[in-house]
PDB file of N, CA and C in Angstrom:
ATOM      1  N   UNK A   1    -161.167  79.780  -5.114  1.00  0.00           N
ATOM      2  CA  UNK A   1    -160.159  80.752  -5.517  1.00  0.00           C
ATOM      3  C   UNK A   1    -160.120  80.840  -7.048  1.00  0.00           C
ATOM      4  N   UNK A   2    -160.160  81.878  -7.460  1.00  0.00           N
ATOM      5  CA  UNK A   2    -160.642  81.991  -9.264  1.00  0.00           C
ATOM      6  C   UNK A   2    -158.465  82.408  -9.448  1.00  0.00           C
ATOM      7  N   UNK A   3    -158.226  81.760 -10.712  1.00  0.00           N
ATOM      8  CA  UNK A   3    -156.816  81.674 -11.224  1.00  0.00           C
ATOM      9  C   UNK A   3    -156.536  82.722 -12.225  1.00  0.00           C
ATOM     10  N   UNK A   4    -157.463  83.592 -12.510  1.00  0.00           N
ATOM     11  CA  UNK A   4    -157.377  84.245 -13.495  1.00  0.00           C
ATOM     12  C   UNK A   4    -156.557  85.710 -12.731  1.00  0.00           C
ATOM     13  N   UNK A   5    -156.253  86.204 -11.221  1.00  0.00           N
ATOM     14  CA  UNK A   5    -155.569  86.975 -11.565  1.00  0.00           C
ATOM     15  C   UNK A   5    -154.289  86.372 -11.485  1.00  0.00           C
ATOM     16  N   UNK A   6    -154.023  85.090 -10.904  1.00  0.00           N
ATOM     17  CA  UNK A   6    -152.904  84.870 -11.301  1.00  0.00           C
ATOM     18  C   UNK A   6    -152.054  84.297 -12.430  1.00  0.00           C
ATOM     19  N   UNK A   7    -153.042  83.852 -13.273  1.00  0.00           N
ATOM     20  CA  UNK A   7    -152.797  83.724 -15.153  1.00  0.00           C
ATOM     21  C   UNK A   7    -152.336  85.354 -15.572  1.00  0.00           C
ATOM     22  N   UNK A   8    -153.197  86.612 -15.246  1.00  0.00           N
ATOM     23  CA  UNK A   8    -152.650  87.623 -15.301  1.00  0.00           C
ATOM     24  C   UNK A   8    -151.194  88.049 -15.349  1.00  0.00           C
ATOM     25  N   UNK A   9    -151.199  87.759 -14.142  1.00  0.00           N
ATOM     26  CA  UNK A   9    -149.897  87.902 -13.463  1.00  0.00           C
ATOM     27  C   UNK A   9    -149.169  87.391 -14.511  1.00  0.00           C
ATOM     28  N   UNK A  10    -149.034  86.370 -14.428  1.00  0.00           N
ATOM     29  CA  UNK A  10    -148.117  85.373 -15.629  1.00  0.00           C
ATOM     30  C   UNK A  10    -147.748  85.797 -16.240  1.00  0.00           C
ATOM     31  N   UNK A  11    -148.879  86.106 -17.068  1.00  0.00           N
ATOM     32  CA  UNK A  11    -148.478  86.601 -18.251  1.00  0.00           C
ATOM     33  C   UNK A  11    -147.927  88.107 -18.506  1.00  0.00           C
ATOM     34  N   UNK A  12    -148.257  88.617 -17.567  1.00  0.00           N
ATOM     35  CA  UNK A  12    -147.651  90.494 -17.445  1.00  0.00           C
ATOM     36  C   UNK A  12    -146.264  90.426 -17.040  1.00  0.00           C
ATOM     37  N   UNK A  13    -145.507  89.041 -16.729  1.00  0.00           N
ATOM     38  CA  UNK A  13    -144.600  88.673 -16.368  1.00  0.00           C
ATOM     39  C   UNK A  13    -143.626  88.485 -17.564  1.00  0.00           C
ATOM     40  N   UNK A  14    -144.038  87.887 -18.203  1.00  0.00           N
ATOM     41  CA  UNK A  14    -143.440  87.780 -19.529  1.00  0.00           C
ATOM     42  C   UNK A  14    -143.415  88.613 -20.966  1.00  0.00           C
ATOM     43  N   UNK A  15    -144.126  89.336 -20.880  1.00  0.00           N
ATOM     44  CA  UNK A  15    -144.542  90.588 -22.105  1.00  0.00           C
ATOM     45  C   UNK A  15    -143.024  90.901 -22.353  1.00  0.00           C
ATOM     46  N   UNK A  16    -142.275  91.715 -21.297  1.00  0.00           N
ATOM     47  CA  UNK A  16    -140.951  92.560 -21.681  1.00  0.00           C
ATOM     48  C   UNK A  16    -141.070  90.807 -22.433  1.00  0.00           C
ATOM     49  N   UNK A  17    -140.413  90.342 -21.872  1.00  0.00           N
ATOM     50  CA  UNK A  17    -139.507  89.014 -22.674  1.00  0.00           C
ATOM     51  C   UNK A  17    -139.776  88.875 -23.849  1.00  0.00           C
ATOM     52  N   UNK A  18    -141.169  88.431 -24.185  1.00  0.00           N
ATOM     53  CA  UNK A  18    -141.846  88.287 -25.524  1.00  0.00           C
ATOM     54  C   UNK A  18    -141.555  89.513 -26.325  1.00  0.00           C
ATOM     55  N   UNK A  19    -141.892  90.817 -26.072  1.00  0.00           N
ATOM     56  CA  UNK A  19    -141.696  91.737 -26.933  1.00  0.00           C
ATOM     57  C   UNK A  19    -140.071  91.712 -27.611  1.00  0.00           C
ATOM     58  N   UNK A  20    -138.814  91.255 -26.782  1.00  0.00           N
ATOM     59  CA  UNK A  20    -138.324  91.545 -27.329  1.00  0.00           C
ATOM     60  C   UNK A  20    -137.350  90.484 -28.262  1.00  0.00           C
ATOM     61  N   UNK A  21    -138.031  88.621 -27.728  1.00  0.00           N
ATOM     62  CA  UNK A  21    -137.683  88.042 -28.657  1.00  0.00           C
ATOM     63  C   UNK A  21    -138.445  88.336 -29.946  1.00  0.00           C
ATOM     64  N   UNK A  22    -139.688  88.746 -29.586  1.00  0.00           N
ATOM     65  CA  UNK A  22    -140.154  89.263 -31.445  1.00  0.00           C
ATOM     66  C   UNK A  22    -139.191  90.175 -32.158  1.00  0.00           C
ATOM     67  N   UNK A  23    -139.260  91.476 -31.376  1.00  0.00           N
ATOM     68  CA  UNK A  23    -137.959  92.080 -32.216  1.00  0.00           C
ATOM     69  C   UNK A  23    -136.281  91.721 -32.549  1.00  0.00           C
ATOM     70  N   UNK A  24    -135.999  90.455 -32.022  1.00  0.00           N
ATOM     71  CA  UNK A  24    -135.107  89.912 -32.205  1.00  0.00           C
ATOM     72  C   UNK A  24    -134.981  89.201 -33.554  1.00  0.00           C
ATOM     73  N   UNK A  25    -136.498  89.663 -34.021  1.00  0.00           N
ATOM     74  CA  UNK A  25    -136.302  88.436 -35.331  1.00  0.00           C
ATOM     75  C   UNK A  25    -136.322  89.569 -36.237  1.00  0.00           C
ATOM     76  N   UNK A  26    -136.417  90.592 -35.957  1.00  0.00           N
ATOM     77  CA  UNK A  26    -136.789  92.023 -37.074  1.00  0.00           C
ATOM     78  C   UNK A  26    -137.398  93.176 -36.388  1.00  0.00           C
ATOM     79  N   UNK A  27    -137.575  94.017 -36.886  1.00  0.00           N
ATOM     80  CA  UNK A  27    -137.996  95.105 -36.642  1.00  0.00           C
ATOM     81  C   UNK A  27    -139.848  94.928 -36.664  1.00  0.00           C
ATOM     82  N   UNK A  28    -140.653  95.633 -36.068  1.00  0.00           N
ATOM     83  CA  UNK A  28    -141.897  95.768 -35.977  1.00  0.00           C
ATOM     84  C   UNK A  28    -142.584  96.517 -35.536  1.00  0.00           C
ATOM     85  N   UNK A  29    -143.902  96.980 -36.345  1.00  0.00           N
ATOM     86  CA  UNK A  29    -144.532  98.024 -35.720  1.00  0.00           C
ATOM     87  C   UNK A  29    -145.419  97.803 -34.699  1.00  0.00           C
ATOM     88  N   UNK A  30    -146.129  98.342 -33.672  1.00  0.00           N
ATOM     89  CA  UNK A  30    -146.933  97.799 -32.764  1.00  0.00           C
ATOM     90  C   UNK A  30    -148.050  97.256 -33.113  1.00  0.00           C
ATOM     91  N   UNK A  31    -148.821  96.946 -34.053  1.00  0.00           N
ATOM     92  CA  UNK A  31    -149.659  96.375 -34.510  1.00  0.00           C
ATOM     93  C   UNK A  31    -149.191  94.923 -34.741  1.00  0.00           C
ATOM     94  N   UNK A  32    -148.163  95.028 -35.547  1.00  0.00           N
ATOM     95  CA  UNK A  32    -147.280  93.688 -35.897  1.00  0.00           C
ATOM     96  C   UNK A  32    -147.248  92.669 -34.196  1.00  0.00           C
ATOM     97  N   UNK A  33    -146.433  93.586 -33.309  1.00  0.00           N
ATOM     98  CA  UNK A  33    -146.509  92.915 -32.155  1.00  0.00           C
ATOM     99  C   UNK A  33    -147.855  92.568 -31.104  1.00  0.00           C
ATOM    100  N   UNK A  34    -148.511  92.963 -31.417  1.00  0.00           N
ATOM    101  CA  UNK A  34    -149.868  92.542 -30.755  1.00  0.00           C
ATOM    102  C   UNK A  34    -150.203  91.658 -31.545  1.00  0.00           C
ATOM    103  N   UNK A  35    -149.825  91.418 -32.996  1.00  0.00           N
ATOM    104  CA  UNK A  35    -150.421  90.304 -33.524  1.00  0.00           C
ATOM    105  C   UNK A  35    -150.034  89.103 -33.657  1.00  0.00           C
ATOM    106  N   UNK A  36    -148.915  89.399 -33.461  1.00  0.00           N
ATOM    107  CA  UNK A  36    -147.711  87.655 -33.037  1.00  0.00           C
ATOM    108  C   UNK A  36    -148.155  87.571 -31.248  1.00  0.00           C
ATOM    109  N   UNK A  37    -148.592  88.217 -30.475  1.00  0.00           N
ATOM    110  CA  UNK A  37    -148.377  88.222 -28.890  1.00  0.00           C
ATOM    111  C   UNK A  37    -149.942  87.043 -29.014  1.00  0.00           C
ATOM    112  N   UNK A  38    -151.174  87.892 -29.857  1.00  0.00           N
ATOM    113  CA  UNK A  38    -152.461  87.775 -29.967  1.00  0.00           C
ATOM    114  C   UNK A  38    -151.984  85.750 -30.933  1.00  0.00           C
ATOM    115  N   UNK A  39    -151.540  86.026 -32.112  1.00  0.00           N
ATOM    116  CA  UNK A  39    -151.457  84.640 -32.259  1.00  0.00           C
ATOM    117  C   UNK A  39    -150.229  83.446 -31.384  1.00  0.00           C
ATOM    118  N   UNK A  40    -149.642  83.905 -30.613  1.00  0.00           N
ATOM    119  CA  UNK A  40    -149.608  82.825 -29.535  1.00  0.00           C
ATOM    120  C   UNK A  40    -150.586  83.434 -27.801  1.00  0.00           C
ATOM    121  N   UNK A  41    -151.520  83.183 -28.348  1.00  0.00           N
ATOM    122  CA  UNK A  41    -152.431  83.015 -27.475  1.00  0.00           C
ATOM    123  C   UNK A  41    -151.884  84.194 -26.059  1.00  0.00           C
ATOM    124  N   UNK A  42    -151.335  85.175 -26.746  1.00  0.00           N
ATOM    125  CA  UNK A  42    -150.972  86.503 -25.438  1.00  0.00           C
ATOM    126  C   UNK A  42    -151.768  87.577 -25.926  1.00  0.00           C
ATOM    127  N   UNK A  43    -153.165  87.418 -25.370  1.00  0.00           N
ATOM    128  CA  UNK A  43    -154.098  88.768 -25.501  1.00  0.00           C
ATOM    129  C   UNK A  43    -153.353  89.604 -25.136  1.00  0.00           C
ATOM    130  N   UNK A  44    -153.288  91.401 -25.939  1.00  0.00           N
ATOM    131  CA  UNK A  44    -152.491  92.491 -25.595  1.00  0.00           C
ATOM    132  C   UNK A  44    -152.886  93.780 -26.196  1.00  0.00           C
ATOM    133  N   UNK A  45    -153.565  94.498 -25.174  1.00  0.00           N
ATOM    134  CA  UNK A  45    -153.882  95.256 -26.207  1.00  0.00           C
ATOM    135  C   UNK A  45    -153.085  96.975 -26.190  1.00  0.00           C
ATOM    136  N   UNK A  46    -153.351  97.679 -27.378  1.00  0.00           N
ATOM    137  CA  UNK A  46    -152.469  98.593 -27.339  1.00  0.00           C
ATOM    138  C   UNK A  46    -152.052  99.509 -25.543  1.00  0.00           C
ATOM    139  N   UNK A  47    -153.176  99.333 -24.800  1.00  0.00           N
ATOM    140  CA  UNK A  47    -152.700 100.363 -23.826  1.00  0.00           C
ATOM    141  C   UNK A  47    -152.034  99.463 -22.712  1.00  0.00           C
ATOM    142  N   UNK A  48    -152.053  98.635 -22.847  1.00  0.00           N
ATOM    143  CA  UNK A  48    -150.907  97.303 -22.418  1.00  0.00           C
ATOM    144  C   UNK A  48    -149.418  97.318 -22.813  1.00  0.00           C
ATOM    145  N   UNK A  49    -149.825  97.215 -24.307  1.00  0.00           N
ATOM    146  CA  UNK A  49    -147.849  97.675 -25.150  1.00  0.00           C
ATOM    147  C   UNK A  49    -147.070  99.089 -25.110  1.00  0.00           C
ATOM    148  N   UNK A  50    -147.814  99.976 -25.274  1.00  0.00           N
ATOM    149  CA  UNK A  50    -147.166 101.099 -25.507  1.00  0.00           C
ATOM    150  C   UNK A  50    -146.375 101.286 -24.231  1.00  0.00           C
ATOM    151  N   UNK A  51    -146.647 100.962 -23.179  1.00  0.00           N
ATOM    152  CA  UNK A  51    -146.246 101.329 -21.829  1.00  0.00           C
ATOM    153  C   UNK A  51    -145.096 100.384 -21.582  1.00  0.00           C
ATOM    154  N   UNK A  52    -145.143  99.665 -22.339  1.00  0.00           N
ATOM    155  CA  UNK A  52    -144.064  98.474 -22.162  1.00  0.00           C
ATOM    156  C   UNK A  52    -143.009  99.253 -22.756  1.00  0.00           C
ATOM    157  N   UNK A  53    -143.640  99.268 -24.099  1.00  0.00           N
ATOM    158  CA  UNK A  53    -142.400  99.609 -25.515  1.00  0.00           C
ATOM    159  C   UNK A  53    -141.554 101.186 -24.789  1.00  0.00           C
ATOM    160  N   UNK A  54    -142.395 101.896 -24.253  1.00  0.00           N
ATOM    161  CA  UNK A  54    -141.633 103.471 -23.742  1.00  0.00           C
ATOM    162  C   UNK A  54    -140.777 102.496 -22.268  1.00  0.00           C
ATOM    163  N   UNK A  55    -141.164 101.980 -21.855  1.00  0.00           N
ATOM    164  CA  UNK A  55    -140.466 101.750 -20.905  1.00  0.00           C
ATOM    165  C   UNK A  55    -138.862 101.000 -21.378  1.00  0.00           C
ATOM    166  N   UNK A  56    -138.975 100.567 -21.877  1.00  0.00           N
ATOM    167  CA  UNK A  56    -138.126  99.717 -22.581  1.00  0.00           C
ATOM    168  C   UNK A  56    -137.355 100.564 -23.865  1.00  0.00           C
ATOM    169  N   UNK A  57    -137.851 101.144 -24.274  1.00  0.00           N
ATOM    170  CA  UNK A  57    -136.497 102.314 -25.349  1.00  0.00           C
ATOM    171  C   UNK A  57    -135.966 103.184 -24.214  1.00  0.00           C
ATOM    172  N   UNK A  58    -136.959 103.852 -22.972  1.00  0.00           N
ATOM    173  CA  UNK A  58    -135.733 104.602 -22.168  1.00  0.00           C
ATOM    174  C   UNK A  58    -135.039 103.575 -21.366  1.00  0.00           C
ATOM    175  N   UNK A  59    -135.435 102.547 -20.838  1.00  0.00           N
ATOM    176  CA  UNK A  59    -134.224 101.397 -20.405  1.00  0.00           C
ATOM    177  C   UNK A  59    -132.994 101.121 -21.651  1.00  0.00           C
ATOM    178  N   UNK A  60    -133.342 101.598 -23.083  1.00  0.00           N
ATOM    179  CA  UNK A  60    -131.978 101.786 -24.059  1.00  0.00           C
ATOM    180  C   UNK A  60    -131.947  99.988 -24.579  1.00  0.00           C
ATOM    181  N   UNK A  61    -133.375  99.517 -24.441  1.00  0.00           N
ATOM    182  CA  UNK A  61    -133.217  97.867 -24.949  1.00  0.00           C
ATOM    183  C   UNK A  61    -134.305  97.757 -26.437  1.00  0.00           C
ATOM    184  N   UNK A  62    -135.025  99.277 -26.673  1.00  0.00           N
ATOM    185  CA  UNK A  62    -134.997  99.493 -27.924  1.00  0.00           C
ATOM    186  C   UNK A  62    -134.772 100.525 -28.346  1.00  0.00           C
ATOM    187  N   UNK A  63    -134.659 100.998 -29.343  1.00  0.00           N
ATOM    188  CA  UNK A  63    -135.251 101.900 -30.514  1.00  0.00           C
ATOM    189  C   UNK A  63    -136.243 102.416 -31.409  1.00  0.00           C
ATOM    190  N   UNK A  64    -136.307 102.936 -32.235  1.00  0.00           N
ATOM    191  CA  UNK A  64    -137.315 103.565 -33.430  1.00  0.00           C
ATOM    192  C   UNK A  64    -137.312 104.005 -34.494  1.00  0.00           C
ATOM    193  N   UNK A  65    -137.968 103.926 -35.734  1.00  0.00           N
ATOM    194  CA  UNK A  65    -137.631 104.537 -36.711  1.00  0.00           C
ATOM    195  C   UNK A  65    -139.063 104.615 -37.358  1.00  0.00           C
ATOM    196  N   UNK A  66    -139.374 106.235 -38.318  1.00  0.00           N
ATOM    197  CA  UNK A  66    -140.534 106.351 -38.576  1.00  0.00           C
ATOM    198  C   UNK A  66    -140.563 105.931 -40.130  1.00  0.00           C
ATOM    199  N   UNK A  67    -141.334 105.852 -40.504  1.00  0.00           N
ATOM    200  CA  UNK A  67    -141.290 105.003 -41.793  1.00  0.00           C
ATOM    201  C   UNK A  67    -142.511 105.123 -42.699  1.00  0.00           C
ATOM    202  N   UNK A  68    -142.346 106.175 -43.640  1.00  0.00           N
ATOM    203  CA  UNK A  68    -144.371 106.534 -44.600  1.00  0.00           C
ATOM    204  C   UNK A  68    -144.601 105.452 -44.765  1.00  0.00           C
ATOM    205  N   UNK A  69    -145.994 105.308 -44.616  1.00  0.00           N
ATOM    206  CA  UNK A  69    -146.901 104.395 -45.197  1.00  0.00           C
ATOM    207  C   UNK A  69    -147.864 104.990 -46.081  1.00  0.00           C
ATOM    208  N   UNK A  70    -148.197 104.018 -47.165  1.00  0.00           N
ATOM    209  CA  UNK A  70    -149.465 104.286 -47.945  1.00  0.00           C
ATOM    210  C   UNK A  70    -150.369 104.330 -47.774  1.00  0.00           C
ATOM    211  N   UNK A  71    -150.708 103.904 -47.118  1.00  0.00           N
ATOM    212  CA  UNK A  71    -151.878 103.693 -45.899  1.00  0.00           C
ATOM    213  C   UNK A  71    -152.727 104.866 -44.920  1.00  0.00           C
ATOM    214  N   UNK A  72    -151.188 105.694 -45.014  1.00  0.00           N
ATOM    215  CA  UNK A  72    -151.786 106.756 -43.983  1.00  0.00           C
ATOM    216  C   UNK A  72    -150.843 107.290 -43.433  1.00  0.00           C
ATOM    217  N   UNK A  73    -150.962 107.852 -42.041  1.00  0.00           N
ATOM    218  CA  UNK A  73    -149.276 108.624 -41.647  1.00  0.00           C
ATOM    219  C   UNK A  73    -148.629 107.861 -41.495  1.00  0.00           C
ATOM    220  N   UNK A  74    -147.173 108.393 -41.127  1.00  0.00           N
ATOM    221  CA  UNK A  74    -146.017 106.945 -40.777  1.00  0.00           C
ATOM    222  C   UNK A  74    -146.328 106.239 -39.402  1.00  0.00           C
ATOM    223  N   UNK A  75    -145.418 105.275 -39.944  1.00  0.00           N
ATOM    224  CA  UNK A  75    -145.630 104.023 -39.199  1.00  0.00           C
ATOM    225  C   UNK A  75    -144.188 104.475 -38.045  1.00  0.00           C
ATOM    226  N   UNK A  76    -144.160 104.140 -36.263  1.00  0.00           N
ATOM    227  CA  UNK A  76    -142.985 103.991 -35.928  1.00  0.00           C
ATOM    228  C   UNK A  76    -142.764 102.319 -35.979  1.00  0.00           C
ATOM    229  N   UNK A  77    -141.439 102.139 -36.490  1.00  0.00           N
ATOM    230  CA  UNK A  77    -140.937 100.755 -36.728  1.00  0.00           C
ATOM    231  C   UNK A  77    -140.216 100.586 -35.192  1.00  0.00           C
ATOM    232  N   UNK A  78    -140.088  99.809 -34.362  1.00  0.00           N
ATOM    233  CA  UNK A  78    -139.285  99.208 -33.092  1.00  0.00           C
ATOM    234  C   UNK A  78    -138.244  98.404 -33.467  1.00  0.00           C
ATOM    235  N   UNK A  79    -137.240  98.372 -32.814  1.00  0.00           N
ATOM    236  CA  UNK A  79    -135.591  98.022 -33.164  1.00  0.00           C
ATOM    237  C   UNK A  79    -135.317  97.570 -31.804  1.00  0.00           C
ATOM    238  N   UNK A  80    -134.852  96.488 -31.622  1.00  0.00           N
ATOM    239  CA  UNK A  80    -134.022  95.778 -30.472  1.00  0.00           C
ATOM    240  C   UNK A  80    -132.656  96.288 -30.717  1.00  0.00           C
ATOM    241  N   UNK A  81    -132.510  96.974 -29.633  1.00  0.00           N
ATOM    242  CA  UNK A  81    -130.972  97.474 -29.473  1.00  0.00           C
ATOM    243  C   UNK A  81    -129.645  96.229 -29.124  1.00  0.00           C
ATOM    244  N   UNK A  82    -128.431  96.387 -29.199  1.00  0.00           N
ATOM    245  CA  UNK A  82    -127.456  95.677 -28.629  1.00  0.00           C
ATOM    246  C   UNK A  82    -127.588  95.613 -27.181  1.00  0.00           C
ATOM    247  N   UNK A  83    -127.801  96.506 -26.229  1.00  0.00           N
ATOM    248  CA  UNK A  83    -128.264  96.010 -24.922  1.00  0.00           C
ATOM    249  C   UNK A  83    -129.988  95.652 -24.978  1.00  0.00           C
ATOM    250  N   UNK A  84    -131.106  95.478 -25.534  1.00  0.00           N
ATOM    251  CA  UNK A  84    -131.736  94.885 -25.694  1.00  0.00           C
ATOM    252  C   UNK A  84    -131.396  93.421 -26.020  1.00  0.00           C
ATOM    253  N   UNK A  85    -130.482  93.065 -26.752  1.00  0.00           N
ATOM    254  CA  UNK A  85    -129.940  91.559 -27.591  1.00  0.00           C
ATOM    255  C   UNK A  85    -129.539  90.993 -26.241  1.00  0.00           C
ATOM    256  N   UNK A  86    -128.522  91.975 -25.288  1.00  0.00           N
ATOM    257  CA  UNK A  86    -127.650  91.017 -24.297  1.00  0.00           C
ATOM    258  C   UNK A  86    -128.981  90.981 -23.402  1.00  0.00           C
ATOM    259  N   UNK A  87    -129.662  91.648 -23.231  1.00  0.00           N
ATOM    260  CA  UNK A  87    -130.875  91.849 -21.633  1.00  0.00           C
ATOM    261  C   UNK A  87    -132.224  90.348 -22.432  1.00  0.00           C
ATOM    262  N   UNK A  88    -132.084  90.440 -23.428  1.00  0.00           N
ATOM    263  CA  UNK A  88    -133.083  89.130 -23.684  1.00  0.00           C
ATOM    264  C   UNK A  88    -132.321  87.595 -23.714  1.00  0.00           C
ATOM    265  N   UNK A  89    -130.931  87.804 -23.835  1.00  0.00           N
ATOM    266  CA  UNK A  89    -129.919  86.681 -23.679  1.00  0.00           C
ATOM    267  C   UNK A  89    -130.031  86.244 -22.125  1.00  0.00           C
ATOM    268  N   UNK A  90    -129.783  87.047 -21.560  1.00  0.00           N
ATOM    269  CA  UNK A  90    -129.527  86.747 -20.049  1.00  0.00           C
ATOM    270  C   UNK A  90    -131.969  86.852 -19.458  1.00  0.00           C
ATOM    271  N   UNK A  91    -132.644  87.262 -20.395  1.00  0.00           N
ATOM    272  CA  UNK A  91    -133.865  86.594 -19.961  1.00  0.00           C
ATOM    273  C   UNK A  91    -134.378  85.421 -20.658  1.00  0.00           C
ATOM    274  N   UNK A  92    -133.743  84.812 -21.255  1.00  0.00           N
ATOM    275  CA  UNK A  92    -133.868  83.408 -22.193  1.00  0.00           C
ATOM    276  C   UNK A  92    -132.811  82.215 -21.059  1.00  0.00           C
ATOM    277  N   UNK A  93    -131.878  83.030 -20.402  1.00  0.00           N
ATOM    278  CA  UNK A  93    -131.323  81.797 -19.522  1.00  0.00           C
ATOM    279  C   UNK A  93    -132.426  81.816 -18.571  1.00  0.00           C
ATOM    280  N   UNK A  94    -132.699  82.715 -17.959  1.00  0.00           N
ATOM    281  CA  UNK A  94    -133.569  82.766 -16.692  1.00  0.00           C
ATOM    282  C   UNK A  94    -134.915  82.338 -17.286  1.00  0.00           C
ATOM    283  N   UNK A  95    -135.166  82.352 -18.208  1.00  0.00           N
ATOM    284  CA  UNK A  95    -136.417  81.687 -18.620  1.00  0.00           C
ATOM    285  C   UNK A  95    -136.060  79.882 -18.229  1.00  0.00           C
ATOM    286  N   UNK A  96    -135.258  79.354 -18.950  1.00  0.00           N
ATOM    287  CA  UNK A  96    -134.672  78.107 -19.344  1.00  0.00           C
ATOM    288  C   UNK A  96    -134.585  77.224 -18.032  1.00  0.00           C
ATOM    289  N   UNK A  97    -133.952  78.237 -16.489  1.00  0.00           N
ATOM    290  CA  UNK A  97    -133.694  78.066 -15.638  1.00  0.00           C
ATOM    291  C   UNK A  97    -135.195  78.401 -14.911  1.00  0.00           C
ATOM    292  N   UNK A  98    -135.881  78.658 -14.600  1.00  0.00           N
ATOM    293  CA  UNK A  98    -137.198  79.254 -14.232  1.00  0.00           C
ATOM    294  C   UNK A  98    -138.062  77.475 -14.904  1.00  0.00           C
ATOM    295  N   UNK A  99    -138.155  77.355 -16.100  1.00  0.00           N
ATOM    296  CA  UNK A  99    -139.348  76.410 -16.183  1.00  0.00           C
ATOM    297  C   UNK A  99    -138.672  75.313 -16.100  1.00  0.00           C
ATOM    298  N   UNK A 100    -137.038  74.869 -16.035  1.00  0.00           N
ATOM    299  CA  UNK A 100    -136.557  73.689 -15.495  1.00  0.00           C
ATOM    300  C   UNK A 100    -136.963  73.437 -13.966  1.00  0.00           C
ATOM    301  N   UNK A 101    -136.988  74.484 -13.046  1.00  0.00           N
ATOM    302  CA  UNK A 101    -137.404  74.383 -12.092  1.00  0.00           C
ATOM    303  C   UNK A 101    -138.796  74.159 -11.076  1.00  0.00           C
ATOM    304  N   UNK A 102    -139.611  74.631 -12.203  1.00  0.00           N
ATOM    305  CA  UNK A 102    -140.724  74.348 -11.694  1.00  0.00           C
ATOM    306  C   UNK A 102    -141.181  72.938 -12.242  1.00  0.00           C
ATOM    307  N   UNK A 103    -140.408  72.492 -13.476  1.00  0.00           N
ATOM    308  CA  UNK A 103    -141.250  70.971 -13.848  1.00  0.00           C
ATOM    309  C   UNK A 103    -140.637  70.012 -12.777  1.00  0.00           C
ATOM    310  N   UNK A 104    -139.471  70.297 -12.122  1.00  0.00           N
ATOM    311  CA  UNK A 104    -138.919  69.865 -11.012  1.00  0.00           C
ATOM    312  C   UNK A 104    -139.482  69.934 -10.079  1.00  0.00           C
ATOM    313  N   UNK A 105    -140.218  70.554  -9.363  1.00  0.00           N
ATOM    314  CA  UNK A 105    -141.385  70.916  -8.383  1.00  0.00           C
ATOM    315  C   UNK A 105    -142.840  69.892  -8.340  1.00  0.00           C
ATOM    316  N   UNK A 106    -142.834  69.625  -9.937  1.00  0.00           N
ATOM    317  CA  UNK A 106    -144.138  69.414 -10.259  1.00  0.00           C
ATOM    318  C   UNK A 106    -143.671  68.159 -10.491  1.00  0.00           C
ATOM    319  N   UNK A 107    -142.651  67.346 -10.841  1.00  0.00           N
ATOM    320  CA  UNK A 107    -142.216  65.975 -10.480  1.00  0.00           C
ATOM    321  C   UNK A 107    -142.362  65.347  -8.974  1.00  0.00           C
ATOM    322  N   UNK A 108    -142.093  66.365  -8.137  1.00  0.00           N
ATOM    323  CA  UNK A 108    -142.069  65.804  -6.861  1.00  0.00           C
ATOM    324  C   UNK A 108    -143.019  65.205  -6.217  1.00  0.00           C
ATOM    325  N   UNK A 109    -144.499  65.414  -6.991  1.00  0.00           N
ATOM    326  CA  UNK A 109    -145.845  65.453  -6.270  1.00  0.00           C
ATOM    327  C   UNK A 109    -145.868  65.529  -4.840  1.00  0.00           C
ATOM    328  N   UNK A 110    -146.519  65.080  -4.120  1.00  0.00           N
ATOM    329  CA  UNK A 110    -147.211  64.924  -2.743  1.00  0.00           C
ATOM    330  C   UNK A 110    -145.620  65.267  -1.630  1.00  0.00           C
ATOM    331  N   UNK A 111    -145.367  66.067  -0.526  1.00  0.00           N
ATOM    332  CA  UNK A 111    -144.275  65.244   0.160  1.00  0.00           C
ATOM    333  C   UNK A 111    -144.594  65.141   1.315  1.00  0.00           C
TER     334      UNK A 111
END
């Protein structure tokens, strides 16, 4: 049995979450967030996020703001909303509660 679609899984499990403790620390553009996801070891690539990020401003748990760059056209910046803040509060308990439970599982060994 190969584990990799269920490492998948896993991890497609946790993206909303991750995306929006990143924006909890600031605002960011999608590049920014693939690159904090990419340096803790959460390969992601843009046609992975965008679908997240739209899903998640019409759920009203972010926002946007466009912003020139020098670089080139503007940048959209992402904003964790106040019901974004409470919806990652209440997925940080269920996180907390979720991996207390399974190291509990995994204490039990053999029964």
């Amino acid at each position: 049995m190969s584990t990799d679609n269920a490492k998948a899984q896993m991890r497609k499990g946790v993206l909303e979450f991750c995306i929006l403790s990143i924006l909890s620390k600031g605002d960011a553009y999608a590049s920014d967030i693939i690159r904090t996801l990419k340096d803790a070891s959460l390969i992601v690539v843009e046609g992975t996020l965008y679908p997240l990020l739209s899903r998640q401003k019409n759920a009203g748990l972010l926002n946007y703001r466009w912003e020139e760059s020098v670089q080139g056209p503007p940048r959209k910046y992402y904003i964790i909303t106040e019901d974004g803040k409470t919806v990652l509060s209440e997925l940080e308990k269920s996180w907390e509660d979720l991996t207390l439970s399974v190291e509990k599982i995994k204490q039990f060994g053999n029964v």
